[in-house]
N, C-alpha and C. Protein backbone atom coordinates (compact mmCIF):
# COMPACT_ATOMS: atom_id res chain seq x y z
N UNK A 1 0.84 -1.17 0.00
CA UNK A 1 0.00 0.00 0.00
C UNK A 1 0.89 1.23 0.00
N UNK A 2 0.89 2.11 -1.05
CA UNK A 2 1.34 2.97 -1.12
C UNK A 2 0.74 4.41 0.07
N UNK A 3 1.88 4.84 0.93
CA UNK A 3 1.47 6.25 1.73
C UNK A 3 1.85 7.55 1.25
N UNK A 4 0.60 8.37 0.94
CA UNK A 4 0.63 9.49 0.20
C UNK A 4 0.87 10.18 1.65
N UNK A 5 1.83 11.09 1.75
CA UNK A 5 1.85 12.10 2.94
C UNK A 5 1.71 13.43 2.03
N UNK A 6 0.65 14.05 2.56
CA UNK A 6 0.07 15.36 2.51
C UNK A 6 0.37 16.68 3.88
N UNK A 7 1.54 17.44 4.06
CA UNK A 7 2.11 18.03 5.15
C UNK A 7 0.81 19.63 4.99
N UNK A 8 0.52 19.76 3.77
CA UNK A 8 -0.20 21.42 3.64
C UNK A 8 -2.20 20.81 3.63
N UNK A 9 -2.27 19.54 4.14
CA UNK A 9 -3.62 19.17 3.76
C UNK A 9 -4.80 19.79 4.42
N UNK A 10 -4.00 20.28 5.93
CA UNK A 10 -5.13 21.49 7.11
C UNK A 10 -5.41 22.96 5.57
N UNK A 11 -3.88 23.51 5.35
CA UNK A 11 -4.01 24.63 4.39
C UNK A 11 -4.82 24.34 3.38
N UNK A 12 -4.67 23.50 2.72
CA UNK A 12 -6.24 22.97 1.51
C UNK A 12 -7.26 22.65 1.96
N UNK A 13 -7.40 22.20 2.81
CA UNK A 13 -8.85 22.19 3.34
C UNK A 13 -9.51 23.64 3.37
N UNK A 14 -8.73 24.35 4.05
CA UNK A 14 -9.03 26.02 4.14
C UNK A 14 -9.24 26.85 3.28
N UNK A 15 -8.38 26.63 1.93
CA UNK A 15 -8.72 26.96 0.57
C UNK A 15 -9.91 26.60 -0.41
N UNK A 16 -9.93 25.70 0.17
CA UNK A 16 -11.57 24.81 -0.40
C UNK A 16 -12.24 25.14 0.23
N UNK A 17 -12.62 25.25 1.78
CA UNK A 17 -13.75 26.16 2.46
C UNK A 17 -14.09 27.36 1.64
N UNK A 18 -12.79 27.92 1.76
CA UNK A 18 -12.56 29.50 1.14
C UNK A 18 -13.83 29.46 -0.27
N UNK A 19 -12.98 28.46 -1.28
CA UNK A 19 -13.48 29.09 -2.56
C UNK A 19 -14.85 28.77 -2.39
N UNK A 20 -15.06 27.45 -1.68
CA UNK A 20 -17.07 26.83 -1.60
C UNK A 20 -17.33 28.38 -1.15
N UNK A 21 -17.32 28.80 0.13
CA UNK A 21 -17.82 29.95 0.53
C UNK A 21 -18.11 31.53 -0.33
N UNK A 22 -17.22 31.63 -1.36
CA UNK A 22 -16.74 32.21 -2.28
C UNK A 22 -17.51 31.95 -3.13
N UNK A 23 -17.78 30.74 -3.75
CA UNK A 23 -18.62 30.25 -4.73
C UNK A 23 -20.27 30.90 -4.31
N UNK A 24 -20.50 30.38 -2.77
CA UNK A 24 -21.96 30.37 -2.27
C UNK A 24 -22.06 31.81 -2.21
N UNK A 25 -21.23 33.10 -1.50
CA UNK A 25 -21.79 34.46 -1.83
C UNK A 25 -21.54 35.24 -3.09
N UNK A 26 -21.43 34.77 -3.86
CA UNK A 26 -21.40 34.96 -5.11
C UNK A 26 -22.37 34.74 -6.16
N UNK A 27 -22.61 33.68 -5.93
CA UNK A 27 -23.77 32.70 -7.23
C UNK A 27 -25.06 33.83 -6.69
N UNK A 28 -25.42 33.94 -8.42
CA UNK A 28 -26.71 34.97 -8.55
C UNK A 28 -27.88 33.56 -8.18
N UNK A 29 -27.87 32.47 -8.62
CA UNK A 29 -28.42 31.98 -8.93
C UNK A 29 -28.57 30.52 -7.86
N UNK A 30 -30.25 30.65 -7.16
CA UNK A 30 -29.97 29.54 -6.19
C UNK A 30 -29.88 28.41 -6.82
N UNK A 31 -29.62 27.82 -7.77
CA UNK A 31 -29.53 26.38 -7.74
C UNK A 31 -27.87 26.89 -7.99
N UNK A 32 -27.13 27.30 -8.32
CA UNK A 32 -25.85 27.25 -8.42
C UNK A 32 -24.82 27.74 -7.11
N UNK A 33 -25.99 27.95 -5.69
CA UNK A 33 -25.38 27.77 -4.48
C UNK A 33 -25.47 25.96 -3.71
N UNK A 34 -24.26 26.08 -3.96
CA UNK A 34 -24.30 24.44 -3.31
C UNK A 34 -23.10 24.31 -1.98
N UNK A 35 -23.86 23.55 -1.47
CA UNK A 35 -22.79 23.38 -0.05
C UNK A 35 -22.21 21.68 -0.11
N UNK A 36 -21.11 21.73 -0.26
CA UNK A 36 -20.51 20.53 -0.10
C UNK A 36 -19.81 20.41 1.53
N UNK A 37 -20.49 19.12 2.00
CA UNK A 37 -19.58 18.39 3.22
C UNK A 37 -18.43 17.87 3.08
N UNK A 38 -18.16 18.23 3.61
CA UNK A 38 -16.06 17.20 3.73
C UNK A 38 -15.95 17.32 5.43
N UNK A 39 -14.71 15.48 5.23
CA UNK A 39 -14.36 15.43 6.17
C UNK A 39 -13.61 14.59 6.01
N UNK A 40 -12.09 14.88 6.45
CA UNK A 40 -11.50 14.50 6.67
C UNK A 40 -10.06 13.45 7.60
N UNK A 41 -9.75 12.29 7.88
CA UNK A 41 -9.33 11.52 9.01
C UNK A 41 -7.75 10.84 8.47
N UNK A 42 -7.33 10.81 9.67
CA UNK A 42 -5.80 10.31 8.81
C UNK A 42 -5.46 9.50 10.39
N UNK A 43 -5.26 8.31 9.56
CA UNK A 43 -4.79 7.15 10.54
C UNK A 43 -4.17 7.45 11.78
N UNK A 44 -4.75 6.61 12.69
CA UNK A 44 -3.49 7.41 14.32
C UNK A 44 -3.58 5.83 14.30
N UNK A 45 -2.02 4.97 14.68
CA UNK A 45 -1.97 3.95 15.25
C UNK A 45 -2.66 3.66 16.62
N UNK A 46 -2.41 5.00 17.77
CA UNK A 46 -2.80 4.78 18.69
C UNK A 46 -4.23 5.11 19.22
N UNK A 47 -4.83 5.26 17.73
CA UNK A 47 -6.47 5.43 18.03
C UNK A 47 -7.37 4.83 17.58
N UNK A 48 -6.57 4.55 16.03
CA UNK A 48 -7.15 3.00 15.13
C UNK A 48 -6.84 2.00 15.31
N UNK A 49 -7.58 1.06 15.19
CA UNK A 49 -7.29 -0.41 15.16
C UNK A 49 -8.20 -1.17 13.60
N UNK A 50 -8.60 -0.33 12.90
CA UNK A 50 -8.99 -0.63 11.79
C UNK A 50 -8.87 0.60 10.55
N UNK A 51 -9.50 0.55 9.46
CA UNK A 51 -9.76 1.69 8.63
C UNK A 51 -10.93 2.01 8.92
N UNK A 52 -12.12 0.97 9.18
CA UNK A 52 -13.36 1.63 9.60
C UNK A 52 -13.35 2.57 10.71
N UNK A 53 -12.38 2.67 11.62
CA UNK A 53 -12.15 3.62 12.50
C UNK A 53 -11.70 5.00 12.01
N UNK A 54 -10.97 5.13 11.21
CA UNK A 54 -10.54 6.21 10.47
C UNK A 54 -11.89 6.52 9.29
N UNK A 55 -12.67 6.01 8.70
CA UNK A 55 -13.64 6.32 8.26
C UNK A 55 -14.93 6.77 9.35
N UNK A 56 -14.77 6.12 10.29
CA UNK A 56 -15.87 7.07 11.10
C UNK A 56 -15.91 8.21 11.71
N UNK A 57 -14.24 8.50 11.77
CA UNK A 57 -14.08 9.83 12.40
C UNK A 57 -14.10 10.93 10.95
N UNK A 58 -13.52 10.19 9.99
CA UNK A 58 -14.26 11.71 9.07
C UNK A 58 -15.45 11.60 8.80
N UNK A 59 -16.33 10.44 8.87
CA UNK A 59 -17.84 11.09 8.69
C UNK A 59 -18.37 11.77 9.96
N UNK A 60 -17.60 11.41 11.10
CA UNK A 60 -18.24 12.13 11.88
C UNK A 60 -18.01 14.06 11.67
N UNK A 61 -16.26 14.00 11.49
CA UNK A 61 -16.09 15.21 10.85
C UNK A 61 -17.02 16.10 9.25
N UNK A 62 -17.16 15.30 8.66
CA UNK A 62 -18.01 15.63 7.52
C UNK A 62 -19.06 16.25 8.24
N UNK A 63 -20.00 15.20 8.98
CA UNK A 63 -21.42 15.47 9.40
C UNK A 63 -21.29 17.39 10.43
N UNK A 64 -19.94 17.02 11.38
CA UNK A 64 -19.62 18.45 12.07
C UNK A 64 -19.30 19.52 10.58
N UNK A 65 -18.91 19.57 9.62
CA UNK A 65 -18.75 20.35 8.35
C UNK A 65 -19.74 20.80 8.01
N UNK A 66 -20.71 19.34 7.21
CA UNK A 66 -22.06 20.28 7.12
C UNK A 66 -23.18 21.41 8.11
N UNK A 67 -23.00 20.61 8.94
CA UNK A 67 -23.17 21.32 9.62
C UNK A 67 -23.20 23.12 10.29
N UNK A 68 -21.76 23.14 10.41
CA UNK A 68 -21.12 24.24 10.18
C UNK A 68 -21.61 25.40 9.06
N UNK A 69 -21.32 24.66 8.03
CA UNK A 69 -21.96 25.38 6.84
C UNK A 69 -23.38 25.95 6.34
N UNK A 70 -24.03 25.00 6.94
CA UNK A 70 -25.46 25.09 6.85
C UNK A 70 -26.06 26.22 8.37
N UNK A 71 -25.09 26.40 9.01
CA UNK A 71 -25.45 27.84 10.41
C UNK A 71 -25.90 26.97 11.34
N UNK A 72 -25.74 25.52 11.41
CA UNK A 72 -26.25 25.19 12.39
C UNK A 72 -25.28 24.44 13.80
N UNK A 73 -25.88 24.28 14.90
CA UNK A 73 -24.97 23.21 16.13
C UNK A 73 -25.30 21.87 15.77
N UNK A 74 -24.25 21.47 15.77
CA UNK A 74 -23.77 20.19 16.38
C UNK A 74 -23.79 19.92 17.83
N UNK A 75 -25.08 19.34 18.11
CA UNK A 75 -25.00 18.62 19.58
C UNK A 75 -25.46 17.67 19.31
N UNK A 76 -24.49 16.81 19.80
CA UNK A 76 -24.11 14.72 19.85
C UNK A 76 -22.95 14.91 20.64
């Protein structure tokens, strides 16, 4: 299995907020405001013991994203 290390991946994430956000006060047009969720997780030995573990913490992160985006709380 090849490991892609990504050191600037917090800074792209931020840039992609940026432009979605950018995109959304901008667009004249509501169907061309769209909100995309992301979320992102990167293996911790000492927290995973599977990949499904690392997949649940970015959906859980995703779900805290949309969230976010959409003006609303997250309480769970």
């Amino acid at each position: 299995m090849k490991v892609i290390q990504c050191e600037n991946r917090d800074a792209l994430l931020r840039a992609f907020d940026e432009a979605c956000a950018e995109t959304r006060s901008t667009a004249e047009d509501a169907w061309k405001k769209v909100d995309i969720a992301r979320g992102m997780a990167v293996y911790d030995p000492g927290e995973d013991n599977a990949a499904d573990d690392v997949a649940r913490r970015a959906d859980k992160l995703m779900c805290e994203n949309k969230w976010s985006v959409k003006g609303m709380k997250t309480e769970r």
